[in-house]
Protein backbone atom coordinates (compact mmCIF):
# COMPACT_ATOMS: atom_id res chain seq x y z
CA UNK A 1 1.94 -26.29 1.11
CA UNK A 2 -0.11 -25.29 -1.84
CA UNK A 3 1.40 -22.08 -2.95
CA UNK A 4 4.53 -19.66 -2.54
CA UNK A 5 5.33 -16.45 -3.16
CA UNK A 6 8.69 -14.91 -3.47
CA UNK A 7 9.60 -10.74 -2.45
CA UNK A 8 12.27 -8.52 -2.38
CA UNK A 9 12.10 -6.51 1.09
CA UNK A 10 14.25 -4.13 2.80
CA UNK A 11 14.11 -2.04 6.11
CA UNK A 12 15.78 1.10 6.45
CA UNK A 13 16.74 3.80 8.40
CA UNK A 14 15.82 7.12 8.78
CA UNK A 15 18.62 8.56 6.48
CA UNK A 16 17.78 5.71 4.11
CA UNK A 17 20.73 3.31 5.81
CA UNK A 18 19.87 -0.56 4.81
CA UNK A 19 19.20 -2.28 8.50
CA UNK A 20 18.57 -5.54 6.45
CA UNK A 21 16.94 -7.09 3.60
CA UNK A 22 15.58 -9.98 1.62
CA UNK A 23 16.68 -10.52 -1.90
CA UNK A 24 17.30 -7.56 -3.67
CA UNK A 25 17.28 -3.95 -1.91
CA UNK A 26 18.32 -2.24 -5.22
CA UNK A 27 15.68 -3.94 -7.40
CA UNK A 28 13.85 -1.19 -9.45
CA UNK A 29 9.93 -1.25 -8.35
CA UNK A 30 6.75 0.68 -9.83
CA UNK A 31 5.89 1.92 -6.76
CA UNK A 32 1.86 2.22 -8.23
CA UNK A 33 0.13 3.59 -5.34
CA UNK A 34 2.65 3.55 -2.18
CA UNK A 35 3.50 6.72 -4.36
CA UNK A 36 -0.10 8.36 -2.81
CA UNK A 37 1.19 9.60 0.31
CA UNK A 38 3.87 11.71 -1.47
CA UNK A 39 1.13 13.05 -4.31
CA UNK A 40 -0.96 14.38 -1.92
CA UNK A 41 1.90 16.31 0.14
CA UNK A 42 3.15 17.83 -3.44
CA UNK A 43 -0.69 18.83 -3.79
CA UNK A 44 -1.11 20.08 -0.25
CA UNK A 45 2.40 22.23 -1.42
CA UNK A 46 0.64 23.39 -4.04
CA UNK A 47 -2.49 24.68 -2.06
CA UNK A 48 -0.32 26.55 0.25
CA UNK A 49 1.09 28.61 -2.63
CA UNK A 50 -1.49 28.93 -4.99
CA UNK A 51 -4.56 28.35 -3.18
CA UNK A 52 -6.98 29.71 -0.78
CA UNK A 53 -7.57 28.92 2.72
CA UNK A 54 -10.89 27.11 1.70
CA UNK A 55 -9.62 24.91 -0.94
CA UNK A 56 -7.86 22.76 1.34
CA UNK A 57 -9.42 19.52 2.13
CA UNK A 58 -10.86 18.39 5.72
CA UNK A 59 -8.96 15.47 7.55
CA UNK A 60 -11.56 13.22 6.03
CA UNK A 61 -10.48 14.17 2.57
CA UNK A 62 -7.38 14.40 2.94
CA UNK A 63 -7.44 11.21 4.28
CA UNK A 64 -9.29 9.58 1.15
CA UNK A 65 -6.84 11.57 -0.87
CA UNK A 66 -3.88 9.11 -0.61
CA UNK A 67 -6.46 5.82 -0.43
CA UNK A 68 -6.62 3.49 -2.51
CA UNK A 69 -10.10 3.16 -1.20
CA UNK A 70 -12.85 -0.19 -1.50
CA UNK A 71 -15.47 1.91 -2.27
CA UNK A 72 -17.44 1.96 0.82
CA UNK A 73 -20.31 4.89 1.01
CA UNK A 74 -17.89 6.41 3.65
CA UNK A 75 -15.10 7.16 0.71
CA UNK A 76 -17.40 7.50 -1.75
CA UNK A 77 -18.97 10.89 0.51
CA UNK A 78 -15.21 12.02 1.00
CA UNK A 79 -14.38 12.33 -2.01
CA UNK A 80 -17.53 13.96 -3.21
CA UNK A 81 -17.00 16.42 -0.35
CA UNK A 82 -13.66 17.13 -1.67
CA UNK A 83 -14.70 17.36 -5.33
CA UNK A 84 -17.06 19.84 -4.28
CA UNK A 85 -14.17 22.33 -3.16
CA UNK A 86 -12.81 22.28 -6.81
CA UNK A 87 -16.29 22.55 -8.27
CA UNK A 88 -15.86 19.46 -9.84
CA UNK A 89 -18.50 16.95 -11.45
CA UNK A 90 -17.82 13.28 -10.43
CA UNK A 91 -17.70 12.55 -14.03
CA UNK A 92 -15.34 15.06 -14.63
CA UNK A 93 -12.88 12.96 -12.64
CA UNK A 94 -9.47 11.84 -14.82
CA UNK A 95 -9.11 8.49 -13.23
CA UNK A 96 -11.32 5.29 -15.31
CA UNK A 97 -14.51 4.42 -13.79
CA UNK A 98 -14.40 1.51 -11.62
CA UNK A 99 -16.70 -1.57 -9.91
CA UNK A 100 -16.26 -0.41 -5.96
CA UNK A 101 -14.92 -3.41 -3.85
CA UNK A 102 -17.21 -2.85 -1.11
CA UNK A 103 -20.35 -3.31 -3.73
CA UNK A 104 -19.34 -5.67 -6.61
CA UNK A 105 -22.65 -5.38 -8.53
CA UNK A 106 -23.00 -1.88 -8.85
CA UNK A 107 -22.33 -0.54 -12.26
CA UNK A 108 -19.08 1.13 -12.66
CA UNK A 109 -18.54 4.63 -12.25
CA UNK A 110 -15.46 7.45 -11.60
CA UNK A 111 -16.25 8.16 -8.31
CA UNK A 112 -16.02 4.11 -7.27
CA UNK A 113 -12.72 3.81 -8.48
CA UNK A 114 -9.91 3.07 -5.84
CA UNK A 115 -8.07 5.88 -6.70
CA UNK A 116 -10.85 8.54 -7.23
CA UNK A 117 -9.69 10.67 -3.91
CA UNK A 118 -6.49 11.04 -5.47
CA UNK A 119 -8.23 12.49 -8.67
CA UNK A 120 -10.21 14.79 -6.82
CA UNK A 121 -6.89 16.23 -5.04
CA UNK A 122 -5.32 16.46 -8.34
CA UNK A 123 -8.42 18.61 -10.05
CA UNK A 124 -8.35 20.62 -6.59
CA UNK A 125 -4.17 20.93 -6.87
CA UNK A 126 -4.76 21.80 -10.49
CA UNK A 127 -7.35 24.37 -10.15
CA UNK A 128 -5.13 26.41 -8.06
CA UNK A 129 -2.50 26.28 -10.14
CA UNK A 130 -4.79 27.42 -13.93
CA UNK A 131 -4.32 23.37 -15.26
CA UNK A 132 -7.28 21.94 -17.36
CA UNK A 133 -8.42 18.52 -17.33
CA UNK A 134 -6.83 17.37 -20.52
CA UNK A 135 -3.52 18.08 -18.99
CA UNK A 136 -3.95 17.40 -15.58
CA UNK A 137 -2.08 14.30 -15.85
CA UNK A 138 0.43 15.02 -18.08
CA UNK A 139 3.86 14.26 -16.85
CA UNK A 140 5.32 17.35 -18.61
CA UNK A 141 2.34 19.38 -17.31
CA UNK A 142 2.55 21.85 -14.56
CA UNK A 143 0.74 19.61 -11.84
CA UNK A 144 2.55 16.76 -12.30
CA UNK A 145 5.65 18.25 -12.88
CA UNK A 146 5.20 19.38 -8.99
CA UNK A 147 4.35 15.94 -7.95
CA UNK A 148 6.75 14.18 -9.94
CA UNK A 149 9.44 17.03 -8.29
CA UNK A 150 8.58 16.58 -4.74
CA UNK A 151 8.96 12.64 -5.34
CA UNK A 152 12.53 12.98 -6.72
CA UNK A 153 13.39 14.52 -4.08
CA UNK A 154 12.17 11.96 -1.76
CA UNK A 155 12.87 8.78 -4.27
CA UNK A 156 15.76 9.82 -5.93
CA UNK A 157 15.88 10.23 -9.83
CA UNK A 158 13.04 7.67 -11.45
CA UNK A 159 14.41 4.89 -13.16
CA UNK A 160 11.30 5.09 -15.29
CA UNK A 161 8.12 6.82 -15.89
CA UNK A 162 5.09 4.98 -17.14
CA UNK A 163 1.11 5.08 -16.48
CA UNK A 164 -0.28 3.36 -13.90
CA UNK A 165 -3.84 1.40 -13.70
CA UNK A 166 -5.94 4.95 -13.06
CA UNK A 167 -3.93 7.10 -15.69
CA UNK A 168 -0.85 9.16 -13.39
CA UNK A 169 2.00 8.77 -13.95
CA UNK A 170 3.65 6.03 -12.32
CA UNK A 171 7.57 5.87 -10.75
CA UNK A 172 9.93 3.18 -10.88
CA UNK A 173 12.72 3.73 -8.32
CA UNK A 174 15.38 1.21 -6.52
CA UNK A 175 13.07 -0.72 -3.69
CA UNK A 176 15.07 0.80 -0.62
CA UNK A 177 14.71 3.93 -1.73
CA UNK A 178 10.63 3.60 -1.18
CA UNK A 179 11.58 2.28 2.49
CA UNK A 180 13.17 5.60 3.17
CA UNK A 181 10.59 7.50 1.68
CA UNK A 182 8.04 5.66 3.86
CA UNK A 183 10.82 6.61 7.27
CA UNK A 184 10.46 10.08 5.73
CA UNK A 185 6.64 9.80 5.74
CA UNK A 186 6.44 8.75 9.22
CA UNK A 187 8.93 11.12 11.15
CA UNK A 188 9.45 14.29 8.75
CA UNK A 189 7.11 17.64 9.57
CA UNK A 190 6.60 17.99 5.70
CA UNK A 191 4.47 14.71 6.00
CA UNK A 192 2.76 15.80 9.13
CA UNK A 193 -0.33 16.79 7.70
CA UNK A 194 -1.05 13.52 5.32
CA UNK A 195 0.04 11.17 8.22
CA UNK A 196 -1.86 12.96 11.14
CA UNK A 197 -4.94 12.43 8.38
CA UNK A 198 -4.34 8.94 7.81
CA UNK A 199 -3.74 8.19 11.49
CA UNK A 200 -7.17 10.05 12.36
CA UNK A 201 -9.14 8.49 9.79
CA UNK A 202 -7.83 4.72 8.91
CA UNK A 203 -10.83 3.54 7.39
CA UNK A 204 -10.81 6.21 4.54
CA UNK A 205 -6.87 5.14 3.36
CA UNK A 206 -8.45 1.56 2.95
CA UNK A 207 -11.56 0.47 4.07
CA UNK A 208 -13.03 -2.89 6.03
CA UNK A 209 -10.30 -5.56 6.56
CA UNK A 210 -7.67 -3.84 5.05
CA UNK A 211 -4.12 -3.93 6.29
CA UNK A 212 -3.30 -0.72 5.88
CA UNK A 213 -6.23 0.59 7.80
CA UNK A 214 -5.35 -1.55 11.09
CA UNK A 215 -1.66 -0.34 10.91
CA UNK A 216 -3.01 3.47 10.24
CA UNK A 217 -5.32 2.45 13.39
CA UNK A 218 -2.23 1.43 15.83
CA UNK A 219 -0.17 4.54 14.61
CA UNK A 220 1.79 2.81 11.70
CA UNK A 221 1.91 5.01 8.09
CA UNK A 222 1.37 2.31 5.32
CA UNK A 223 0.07 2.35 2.10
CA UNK A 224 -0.63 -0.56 -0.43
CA UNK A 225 0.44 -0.66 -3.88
CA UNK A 226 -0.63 -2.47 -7.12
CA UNK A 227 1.61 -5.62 -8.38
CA UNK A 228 2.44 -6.65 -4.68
CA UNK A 229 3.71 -3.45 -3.60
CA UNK A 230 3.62 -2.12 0.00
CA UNK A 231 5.44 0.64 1.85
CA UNK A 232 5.40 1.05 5.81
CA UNK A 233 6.98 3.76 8.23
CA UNK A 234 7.35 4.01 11.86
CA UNK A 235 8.94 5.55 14.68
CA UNK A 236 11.30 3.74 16.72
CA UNK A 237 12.22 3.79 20.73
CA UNK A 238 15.20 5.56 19.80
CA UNK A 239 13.13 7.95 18.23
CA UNK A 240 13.74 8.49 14.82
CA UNK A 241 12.14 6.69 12.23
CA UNK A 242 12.23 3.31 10.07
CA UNK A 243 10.70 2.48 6.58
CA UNK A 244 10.08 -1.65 5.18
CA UNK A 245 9.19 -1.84 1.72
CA UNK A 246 8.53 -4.56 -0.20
CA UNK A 247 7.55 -6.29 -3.64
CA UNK A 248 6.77 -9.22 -4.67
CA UNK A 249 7.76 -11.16 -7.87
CA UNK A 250 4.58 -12.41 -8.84
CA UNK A 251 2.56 -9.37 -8.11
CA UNK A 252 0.74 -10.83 -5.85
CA UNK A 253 -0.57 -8.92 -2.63
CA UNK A 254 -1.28 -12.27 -0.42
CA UNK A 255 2.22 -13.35 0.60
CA UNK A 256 3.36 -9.28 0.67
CA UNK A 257 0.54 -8.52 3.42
CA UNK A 258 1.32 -12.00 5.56
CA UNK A 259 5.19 -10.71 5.60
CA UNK A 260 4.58 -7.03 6.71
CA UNK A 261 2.56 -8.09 9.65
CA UNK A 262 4.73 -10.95 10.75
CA UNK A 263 7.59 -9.05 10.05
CA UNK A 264 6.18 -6.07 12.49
CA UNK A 265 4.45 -8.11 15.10
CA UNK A 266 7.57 -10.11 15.83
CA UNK A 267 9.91 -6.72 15.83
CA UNK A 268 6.16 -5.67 18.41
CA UNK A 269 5.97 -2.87 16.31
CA UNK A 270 2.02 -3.29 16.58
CA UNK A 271 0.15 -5.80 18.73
CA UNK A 272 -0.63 -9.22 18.34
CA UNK A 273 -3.96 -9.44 16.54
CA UNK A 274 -3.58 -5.91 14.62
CA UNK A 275 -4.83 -8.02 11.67
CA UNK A 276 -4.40 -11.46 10.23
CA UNK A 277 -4.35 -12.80 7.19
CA UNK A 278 -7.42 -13.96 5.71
CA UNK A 279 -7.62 -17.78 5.77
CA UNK A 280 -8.06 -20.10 2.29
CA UNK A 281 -11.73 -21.13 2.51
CA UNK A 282 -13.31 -24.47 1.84
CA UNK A 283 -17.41 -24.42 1.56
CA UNK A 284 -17.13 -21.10 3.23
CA UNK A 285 -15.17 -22.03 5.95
CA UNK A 286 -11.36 -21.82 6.98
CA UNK A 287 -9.11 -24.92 5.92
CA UNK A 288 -5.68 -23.19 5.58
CA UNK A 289 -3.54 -20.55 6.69
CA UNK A 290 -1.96 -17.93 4.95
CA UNK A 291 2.10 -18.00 6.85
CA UNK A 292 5.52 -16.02 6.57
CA UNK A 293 8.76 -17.86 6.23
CA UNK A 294 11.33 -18.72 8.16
CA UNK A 295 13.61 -16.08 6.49
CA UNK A 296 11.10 -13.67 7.62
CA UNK A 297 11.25 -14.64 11.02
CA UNK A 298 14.86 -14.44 10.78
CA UNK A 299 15.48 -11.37 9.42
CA UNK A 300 13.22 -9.96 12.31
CA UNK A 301 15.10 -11.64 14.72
CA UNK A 302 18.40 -9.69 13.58
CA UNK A 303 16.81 -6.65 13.28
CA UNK A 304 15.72 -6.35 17.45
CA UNK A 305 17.32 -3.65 18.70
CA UNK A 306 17.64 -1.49 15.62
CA UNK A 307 13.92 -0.92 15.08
């Protein structure tokens, strides 16, 4: 064994009830982007009341709306599509400009950043609601006072409020209470809308080879998160809903992908061969794997029957 990472993880029930957990369920997380699903509800909130009927966004934008996207010419078109219904310029956009992972060479721009759809939903959100750009992501401000509202409610009260990597704000909140969120997310009618998007259009929440995007694909809300952060929801065969979040110690995203698919192929939450783990490479070929452990196993093991 070359490397290890460690992770806190927790599953959940649909009224937020701890099914089981690794390490520590309460430990306070920056959720970073597993918060994107959430945003874009408060926005679409905000649309309903403020907006007209043709400022909301297609599926297809929607769907790039809560991404945190690699930058493929696909996302890059959805977003511009959905800046277009604000009247916005790409360069306009309050999120850094970025190196798309889908074209490493090209020269950085706004619109290639990861987390550009959400910036486009937030100038269309804001529009509605009279907000200029200077204040659009100001946590006091009347957008984000919305957003940051509507994930209280779902989150609990924040333990913290910084700034994450693209400039929103950014929520720290006890791990399992993102695993309920993400039950929330995958059973609630106030989420329909976001999941039926994500579900319809996988490839826009991620892109090529990402995880999320093969769970979206098999019916499975998920959403990746900066520093090792991922949040999952599905239904269950008793028919309500279950939520797995997890975090990682070292902020790494390798050993937090390898446990969410082992952890839901073995519960056969999704298929065998939804997605693997991309191998360590040697002279361009595999000469590793990337594995869960046993305590993974485990804890699926005593979670059959409640998932």
């Amino acid at each position: 064994m070359e490397s290890a990472h460690a992770a806190h993880l927790v599953v959940t029930g649909e009224d937020g009830e701890v099914l089981a957990s690794l390490g520590d369920a309460e430990v306070t997380t920056f959720i970073r982007s597993a918060a994107k699903p959430f945003q874009a509800t408060a926005c679409l909130e905000i649309l309903d009341a403020f907006g007209t009927e043709e400022a909301h966004p297609s599926g297809r934008e929607l769907a790039v709306a809560w991404a945190s996207h690699r930058g493929e010419a696909r996302h890059l078109e959805a977003v511009a599509a959905l800046l277009a219904r604000s009247g916005t310029a790409p360069e306009e956009l309050t999120c850094p400009s970025g190196v798309p992972e889908a074209a490493p060479g090209a020269p950085p721009a706004k619109l290639q950043h990861n987390c550009s759809g959400k910036h486009a939903l937030f100038a269309l959100a804001g529009r509605a609601l009279g907000v200029d750009r200077a204040t659009l992501l100001d946590p006091d401000g009347a957008l984000q006072g919305r957003v940051l509202a509507l994930l209280a409610e779902e989150l609990g009260p924040p333990s913290a409020i910084g700034v994450d990597g693209c400039g929103a704000p950014a929520l720290a909140v006890p791990l399992r209470r993102l695993a309920g969120a993400f039950a929330a997310a995958a059973g609630q009618p106030r989420y329909a809308r976001v999941r039926a998007a994500g579900l319809a259009y996988p490839g826009l929440v991620g892109g090529e080879g990402r995880l999320e995007s093969a769970l979206l694909g098999v019916g499975v809300v998920a959403k990746v998160g900066a520093e090792g952060v991922y949040g999952v929801g599905w239904r269950a065969a008793d028919g309500g809903a279950r939520g797995l979040a997890v975090k990682s110690v070292d902020g790494a995203a390798r050993g937090v992908a390898e446990a969410v698919i082992s952890l839901l192929t073995t519960l056969e939450v999704v298929p065998r061969g939804t997605w693997a783990s991309p191998p360590p490479l040697g002279g361009g070929a595999p000469v590793g794997t990337v594995r869960g452990t046993p305590e993974v196993t485990s804890l699926a093991q005593a979670l059959a029957g409640h998932v």
